[in-house]
Protein backbone atom coordinates (compact mmCIF):
# COMPACT_ATOMS: atom_id res chain seq x y z
CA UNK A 1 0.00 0.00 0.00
CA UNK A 2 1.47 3.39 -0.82
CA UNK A 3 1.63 5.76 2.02
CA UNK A 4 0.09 9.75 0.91
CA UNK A 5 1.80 12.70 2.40
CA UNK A 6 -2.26 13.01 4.44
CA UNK A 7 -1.71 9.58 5.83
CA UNK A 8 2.01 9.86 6.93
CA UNK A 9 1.10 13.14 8.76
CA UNK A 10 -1.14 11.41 10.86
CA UNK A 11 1.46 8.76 11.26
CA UNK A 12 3.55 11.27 12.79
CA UNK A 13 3.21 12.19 16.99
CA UNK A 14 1.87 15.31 17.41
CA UNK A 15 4.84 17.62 18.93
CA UNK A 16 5.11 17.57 22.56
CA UNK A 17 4.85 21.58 24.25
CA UNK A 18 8.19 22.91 25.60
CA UNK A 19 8.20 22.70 29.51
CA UNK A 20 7.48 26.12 31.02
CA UNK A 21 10.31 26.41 34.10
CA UNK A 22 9.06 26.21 37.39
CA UNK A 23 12.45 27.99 38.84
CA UNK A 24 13.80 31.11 38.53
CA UNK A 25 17.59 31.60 39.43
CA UNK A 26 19.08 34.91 40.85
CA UNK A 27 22.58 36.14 41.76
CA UNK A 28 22.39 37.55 44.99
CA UNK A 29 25.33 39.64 46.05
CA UNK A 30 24.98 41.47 49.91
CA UNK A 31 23.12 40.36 53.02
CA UNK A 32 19.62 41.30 54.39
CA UNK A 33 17.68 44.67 53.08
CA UNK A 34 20.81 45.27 51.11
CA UNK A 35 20.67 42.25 49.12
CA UNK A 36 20.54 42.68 45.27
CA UNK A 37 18.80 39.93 43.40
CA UNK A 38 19.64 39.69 39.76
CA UNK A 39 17.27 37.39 37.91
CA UNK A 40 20.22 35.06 35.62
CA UNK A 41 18.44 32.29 34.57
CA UNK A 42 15.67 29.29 35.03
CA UNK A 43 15.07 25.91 35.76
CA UNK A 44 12.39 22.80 35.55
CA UNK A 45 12.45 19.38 36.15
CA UNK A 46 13.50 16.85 34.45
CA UNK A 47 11.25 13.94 32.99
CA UNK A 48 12.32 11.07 35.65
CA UNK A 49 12.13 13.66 38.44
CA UNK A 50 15.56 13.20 39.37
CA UNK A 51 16.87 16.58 38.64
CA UNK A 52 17.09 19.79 36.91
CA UNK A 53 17.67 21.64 33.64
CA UNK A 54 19.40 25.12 33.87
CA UNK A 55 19.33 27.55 31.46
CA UNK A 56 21.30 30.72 32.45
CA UNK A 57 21.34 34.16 30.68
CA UNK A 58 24.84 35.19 32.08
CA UNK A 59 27.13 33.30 34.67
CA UNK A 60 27.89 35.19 37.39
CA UNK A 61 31.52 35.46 38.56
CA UNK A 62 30.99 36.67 42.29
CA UNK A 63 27.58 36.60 44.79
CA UNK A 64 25.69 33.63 45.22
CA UNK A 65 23.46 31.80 42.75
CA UNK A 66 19.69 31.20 44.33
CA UNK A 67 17.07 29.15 42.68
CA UNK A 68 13.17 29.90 43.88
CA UNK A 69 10.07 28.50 42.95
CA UNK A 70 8.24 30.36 40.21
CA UNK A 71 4.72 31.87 42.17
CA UNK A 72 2.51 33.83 40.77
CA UNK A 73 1.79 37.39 41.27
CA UNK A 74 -1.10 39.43 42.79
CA UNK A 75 -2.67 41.37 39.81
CA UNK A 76 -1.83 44.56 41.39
CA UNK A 77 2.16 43.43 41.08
CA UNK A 78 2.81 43.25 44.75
CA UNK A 79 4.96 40.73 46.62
CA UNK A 80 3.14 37.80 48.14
């Protein structure tokens, strides 16, 4: 039977969607009310659970790297 470009379309698995993170990573540099976060990249889980995917937008070279669950925000843009 010859296979039609319809039939091996349908053949094919429809595309799976691109995780969304559930991380966000920061570089913190300071202490307390003077800390300054620097949002540097994001994370999600991986398939089997057992870890993470990073993805950073710059590497810092000093500070501390923190990762914090993604939350969402009160319409009105204040923290929670």
């Amino acid at each position: 039977m010859k296979q039609t470009a319809q039939t091996a379309r349908r053949a094919q698995p429809e595309p799976q969607p691109k995780p969304r993170p559930t991380h966000r990573l920061y570089q913190v540099t300071g202490n307390g009310n003077d800390a300054f976060w620097r949002e540097i990249g994001a994370a999600w889980p991986n398939k089997d659970g057992h870890g993470f995917s990073i993805s950073y937008n710059v590497i810092p070279l000093h500070g501390r790297i923190v990762m914090r669950r993604i939350r969402e925000r009160p319409e009105d843009g204040g923290q929670r």
